[in-house]
PDB file of N, CA and C in Angstrom:
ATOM      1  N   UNK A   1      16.289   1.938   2.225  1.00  0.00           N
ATOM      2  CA  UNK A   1      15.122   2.783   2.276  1.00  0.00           C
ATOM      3  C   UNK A   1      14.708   3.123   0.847  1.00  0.00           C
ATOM      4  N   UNK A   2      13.666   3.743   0.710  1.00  0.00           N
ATOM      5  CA  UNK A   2      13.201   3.790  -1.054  1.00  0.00           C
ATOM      6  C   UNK A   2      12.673   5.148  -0.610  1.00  0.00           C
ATOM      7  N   UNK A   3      13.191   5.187  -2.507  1.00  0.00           N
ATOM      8  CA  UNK A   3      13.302   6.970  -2.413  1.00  0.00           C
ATOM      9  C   UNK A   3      12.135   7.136  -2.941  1.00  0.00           C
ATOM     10  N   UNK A   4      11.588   8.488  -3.437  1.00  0.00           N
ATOM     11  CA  UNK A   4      10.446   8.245  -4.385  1.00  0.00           C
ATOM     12  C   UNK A   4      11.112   8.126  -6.006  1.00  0.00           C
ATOM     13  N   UNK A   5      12.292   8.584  -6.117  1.00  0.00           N
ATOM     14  CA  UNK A   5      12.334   8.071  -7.477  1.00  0.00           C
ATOM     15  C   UNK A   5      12.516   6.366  -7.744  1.00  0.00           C
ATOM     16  N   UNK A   6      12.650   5.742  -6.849  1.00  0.00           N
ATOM     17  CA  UNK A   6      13.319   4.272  -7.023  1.00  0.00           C
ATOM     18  C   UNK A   6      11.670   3.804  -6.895  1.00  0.00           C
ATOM     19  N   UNK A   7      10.698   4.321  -6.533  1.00  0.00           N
ATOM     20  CA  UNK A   7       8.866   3.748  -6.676  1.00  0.00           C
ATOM     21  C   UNK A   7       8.875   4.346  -8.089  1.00  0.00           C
ATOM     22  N   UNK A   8       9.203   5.469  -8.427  1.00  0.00           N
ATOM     23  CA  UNK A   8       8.829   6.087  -9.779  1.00  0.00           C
ATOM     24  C   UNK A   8       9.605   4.884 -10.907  1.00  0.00           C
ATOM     25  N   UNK A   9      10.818   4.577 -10.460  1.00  0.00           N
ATOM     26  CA  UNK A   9      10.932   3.426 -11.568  1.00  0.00           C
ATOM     27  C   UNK A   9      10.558   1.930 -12.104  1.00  0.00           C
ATOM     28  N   UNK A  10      10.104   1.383 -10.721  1.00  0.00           N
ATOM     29  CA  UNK A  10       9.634   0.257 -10.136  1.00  0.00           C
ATOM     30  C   UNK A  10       8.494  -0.003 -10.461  1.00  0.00           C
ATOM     31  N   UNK A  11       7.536   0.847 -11.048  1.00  0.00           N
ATOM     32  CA  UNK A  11       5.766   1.076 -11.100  1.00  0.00           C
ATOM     33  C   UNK A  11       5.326   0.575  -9.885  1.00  0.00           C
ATOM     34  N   UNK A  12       4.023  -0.216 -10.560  1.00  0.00           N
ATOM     35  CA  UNK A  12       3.101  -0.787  -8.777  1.00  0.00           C
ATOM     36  C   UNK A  12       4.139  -1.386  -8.027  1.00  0.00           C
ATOM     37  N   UNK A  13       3.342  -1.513  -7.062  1.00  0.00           N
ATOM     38  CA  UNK A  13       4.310  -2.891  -5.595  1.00  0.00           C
ATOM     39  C   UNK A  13       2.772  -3.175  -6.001  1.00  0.00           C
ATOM     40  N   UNK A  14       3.164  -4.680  -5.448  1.00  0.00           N
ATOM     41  CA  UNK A  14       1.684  -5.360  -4.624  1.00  0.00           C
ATOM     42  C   UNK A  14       2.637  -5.386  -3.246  1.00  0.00           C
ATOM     43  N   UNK A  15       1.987  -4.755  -2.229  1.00  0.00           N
ATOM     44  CA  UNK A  15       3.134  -4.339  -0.961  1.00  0.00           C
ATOM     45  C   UNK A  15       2.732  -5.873  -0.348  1.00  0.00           C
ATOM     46  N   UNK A  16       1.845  -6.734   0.006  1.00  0.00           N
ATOM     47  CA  UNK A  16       1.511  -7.632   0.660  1.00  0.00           C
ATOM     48  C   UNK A  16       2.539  -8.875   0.065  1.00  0.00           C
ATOM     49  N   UNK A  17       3.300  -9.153  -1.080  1.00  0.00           N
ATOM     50  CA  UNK A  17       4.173  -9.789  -1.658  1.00  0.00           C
ATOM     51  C   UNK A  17       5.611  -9.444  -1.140  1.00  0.00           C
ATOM     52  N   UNK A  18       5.805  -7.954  -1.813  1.00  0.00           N
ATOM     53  CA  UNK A  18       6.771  -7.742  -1.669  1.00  0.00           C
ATOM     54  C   UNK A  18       7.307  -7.542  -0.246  1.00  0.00           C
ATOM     55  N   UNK A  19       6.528  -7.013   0.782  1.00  0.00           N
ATOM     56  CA  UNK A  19       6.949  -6.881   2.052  1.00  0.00           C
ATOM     57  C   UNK A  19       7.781  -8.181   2.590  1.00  0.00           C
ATOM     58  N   UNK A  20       7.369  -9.497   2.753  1.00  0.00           N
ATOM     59  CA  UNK A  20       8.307 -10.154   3.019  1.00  0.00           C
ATOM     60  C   UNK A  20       9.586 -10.797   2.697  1.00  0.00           C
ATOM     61  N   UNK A  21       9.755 -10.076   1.304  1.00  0.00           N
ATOM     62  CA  UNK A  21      11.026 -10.131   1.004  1.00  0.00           C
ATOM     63  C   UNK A  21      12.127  -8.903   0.717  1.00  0.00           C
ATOM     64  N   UNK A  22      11.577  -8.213   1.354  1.00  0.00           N
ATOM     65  CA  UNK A  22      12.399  -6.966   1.832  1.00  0.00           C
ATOM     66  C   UNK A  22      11.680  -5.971   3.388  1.00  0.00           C
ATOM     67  N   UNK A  23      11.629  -6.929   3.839  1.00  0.00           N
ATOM     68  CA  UNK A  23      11.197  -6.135   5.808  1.00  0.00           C
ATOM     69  C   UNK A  23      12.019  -5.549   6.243  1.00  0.00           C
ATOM     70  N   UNK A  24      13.269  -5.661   6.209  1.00  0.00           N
ATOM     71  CA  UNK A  24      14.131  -4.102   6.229  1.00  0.00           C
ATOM     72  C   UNK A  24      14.029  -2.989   6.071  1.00  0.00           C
ATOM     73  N   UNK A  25      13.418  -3.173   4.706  1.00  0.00           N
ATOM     74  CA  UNK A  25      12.744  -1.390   4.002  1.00  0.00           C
ATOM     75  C   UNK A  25      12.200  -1.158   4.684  1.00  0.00           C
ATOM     76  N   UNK A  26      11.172  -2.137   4.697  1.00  0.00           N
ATOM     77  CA  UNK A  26       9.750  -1.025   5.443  1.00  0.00           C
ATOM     78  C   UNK A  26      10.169  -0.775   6.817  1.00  0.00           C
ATOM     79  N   UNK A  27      10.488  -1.817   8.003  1.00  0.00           N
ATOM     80  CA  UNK A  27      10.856  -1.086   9.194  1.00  0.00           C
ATOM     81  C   UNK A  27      11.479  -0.038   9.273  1.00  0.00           C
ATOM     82  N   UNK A  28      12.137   0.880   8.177  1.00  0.00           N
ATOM     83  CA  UNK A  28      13.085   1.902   8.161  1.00  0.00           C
ATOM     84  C   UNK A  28      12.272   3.298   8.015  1.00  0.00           C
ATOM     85  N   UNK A  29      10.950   3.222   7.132  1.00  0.00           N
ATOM     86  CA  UNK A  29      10.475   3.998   7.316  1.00  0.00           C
ATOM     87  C   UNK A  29       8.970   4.415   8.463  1.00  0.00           C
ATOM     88  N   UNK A  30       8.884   5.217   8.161  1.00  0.00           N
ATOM     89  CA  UNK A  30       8.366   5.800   9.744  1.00  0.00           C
ATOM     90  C   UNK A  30       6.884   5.618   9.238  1.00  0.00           C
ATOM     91  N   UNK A  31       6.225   5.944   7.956  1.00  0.00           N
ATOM     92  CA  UNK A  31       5.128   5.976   7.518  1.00  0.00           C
ATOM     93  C   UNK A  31       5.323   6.116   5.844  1.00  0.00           C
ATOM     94  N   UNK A  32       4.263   5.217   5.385  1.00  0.00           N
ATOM     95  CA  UNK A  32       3.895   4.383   4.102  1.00  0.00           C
ATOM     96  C   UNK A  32       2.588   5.093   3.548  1.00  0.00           C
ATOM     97  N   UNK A  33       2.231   6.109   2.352  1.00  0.00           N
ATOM     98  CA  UNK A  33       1.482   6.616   2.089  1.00  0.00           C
ATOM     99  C   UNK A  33       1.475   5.775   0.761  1.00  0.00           C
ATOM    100  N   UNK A  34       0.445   5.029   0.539  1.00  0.00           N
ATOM    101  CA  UNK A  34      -0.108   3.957  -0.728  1.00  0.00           C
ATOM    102  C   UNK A  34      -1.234   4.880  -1.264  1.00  0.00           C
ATOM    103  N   UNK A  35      -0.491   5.165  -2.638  1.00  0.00           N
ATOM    104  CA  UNK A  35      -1.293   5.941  -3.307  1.00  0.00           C
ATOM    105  C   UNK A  35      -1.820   5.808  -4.508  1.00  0.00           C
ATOM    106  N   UNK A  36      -2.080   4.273  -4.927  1.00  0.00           N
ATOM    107  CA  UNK A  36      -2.660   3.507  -6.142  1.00  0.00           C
ATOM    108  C   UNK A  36      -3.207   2.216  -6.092  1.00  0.00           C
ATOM    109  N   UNK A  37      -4.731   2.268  -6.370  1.00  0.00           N
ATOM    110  CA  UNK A  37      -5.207   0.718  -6.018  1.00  0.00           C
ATOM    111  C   UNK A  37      -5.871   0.453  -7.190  1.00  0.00           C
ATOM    112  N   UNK A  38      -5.864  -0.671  -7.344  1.00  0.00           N
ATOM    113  CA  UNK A  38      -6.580  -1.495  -8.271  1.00  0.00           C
ATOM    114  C   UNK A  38      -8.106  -0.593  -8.532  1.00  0.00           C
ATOM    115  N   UNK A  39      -8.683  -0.967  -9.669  1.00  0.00           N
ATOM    116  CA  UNK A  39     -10.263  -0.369  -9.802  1.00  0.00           C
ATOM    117  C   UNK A  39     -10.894  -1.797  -9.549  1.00  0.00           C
ATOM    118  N   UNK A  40     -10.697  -2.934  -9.624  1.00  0.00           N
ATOM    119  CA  UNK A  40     -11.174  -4.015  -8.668  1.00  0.00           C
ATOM    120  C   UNK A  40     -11.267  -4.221  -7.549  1.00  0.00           C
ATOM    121  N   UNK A  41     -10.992  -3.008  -6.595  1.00  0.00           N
ATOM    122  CA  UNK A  41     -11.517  -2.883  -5.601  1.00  0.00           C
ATOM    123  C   UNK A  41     -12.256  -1.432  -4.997  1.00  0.00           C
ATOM    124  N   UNK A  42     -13.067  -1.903  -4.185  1.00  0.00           N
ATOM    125  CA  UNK A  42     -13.990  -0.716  -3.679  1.00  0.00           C
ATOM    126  C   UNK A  42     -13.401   0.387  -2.703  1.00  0.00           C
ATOM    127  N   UNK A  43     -13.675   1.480  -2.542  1.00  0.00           N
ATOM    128  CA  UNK A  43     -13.156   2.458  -1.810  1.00  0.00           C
ATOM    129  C   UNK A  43     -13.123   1.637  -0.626  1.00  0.00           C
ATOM    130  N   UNK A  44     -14.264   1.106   0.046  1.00  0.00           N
ATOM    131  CA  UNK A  44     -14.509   0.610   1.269  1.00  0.00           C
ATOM    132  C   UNK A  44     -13.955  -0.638   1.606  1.00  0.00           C
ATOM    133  N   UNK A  45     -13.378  -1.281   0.763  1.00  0.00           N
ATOM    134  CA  UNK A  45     -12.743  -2.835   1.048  1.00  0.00           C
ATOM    135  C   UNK A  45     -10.935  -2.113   1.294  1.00  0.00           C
ATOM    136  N   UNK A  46     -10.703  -1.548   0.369  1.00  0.00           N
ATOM    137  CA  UNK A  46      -9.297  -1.010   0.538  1.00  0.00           C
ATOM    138  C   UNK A  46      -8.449  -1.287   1.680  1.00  0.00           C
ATOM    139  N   UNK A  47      -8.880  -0.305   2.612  1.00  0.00           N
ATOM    140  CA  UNK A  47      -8.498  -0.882   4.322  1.00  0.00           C
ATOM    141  C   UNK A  47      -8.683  -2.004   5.068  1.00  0.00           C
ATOM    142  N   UNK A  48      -9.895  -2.840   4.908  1.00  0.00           N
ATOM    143  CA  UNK A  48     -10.172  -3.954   5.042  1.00  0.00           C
ATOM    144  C   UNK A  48      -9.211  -4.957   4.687  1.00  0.00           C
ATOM    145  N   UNK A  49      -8.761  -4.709   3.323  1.00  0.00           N
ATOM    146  CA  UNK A  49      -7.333  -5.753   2.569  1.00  0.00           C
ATOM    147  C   UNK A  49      -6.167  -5.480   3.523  1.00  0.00           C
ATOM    148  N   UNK A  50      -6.154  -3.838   3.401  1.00  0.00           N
ATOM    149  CA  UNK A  50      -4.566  -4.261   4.018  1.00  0.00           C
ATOM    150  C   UNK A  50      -5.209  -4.638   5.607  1.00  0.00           C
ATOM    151  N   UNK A  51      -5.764  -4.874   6.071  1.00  0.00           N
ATOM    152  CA  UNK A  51      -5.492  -5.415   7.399  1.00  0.00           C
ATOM    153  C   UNK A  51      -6.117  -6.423   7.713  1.00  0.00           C
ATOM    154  N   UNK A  52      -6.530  -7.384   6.303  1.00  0.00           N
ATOM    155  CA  UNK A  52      -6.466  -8.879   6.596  1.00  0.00           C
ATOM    156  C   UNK A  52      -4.868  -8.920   5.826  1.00  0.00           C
ATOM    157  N   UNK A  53      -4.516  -8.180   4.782  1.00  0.00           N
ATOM    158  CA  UNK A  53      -3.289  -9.311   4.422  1.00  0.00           C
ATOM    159  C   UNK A  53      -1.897  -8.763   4.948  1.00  0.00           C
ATOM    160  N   UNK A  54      -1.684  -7.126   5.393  1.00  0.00           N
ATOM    161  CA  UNK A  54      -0.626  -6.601   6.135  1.00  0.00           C
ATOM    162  C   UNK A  54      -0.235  -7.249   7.541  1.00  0.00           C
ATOM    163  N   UNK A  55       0.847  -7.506   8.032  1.00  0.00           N
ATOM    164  CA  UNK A  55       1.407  -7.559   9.280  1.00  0.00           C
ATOM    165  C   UNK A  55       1.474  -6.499   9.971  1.00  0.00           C
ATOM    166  N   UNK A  56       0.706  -6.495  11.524  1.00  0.00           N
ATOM    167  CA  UNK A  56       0.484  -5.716  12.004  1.00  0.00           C
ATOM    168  C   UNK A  56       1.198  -4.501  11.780  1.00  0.00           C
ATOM    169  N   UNK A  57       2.681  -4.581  12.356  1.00  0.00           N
ATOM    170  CA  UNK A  57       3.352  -3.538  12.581  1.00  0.00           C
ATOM    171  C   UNK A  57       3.460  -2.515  10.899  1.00  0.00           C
ATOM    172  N   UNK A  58       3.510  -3.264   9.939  1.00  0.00           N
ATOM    173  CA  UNK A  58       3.492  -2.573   8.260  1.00  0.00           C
ATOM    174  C   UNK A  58       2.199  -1.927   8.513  1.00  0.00           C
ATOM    175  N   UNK A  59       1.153  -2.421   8.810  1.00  0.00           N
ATOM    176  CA  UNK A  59      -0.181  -1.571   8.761  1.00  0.00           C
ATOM    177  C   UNK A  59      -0.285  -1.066   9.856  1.00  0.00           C
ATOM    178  N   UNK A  60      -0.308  -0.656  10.859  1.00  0.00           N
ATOM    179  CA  UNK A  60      -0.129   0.361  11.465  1.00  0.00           C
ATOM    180  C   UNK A  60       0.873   1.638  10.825  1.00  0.00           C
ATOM    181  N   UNK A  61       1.765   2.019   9.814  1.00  0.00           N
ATOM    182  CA  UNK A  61       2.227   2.396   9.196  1.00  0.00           C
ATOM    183  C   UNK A  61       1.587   2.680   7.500  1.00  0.00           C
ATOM    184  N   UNK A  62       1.120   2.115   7.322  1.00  0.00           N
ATOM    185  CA  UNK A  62       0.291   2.237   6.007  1.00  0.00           C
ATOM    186  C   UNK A  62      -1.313   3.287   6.074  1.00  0.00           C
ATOM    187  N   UNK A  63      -0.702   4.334   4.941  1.00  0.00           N
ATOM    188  CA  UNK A  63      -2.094   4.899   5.332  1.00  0.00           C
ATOM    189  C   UNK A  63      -2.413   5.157   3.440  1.00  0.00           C
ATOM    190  N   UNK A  64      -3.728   4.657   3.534  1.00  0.00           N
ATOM    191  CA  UNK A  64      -4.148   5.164   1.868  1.00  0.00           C
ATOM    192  C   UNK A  64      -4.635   6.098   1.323  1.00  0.00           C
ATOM    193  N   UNK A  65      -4.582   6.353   0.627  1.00  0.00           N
ATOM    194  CA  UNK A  65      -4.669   7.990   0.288  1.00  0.00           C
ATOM    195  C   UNK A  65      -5.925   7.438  -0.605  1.00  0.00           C
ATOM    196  N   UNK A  66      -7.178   7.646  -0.142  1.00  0.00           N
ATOM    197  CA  UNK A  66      -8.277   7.199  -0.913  1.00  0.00           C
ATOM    198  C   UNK A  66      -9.201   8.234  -1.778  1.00  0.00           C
ATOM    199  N   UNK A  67      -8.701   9.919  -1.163  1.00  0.00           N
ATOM    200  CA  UNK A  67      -9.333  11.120  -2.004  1.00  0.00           C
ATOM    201  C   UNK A  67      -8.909  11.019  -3.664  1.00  0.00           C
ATOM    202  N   UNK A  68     -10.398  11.158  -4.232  1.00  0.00           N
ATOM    203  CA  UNK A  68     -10.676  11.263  -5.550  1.00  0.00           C
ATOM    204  C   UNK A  68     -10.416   9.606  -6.105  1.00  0.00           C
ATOM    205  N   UNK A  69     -10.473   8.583  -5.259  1.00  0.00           N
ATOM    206  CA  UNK A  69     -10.530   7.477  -5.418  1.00  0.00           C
ATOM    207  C   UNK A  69     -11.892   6.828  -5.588  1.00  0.00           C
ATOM    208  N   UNK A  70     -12.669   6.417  -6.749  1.00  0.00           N
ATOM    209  CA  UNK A  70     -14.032   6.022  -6.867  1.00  0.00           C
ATOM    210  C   UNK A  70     -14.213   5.049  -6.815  1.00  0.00           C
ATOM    211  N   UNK A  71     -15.106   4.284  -6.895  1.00  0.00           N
ATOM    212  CA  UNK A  71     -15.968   3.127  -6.710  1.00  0.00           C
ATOM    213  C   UNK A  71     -16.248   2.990  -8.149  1.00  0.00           C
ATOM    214  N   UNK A  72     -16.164   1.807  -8.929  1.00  0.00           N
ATOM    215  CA  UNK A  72     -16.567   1.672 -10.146  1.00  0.00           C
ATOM    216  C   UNK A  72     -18.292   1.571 -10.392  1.00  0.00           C
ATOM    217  N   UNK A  73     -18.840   2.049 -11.173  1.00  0.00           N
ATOM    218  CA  UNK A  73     -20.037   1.675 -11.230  1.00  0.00           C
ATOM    219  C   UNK A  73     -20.414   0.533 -11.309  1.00  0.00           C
ATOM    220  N   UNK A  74     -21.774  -0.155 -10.854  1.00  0.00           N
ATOM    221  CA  UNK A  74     -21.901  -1.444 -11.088  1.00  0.00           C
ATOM    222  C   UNK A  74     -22.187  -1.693 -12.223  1.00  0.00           C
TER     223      UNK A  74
END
């Protein structure tokens, strides 16, 4: 299971990589609060990604924390 200090040392995940080589973890926890995205992507695509590139059961568990998250200007 991952603590928050073991994310605090680790920096980003790209979770869509790493998930299949550790699916243990994640089935262990109950819920996944992703709280850093790229500025290459839009507030509104965000969710869209993870649920073209998440496996069901991980995204149903994944929720993004998108407050105070902007949209880059064009």
């Amino acid at each position: 299971m991952c603590r928050p200090e073991d994310a605090l040392q680790g920096g980003p995940l790209d979770l869509p990589y790493q998930y299949p080589k550790r699916p243990a973890a994640s089935a262990q926890n109950e819920a996944i609060l992703l709280i850093h995205f790229s500025a290459r992507y839009s507030r509104a695509r965000i969710p869209a990604l993870l649920d073209e590139r998440l496996p069901p059961a991980l995204r149903a568990k994944c929720t993004p924390l998108l407050a105070g998250f902007a949209d880059r200007p064009s």
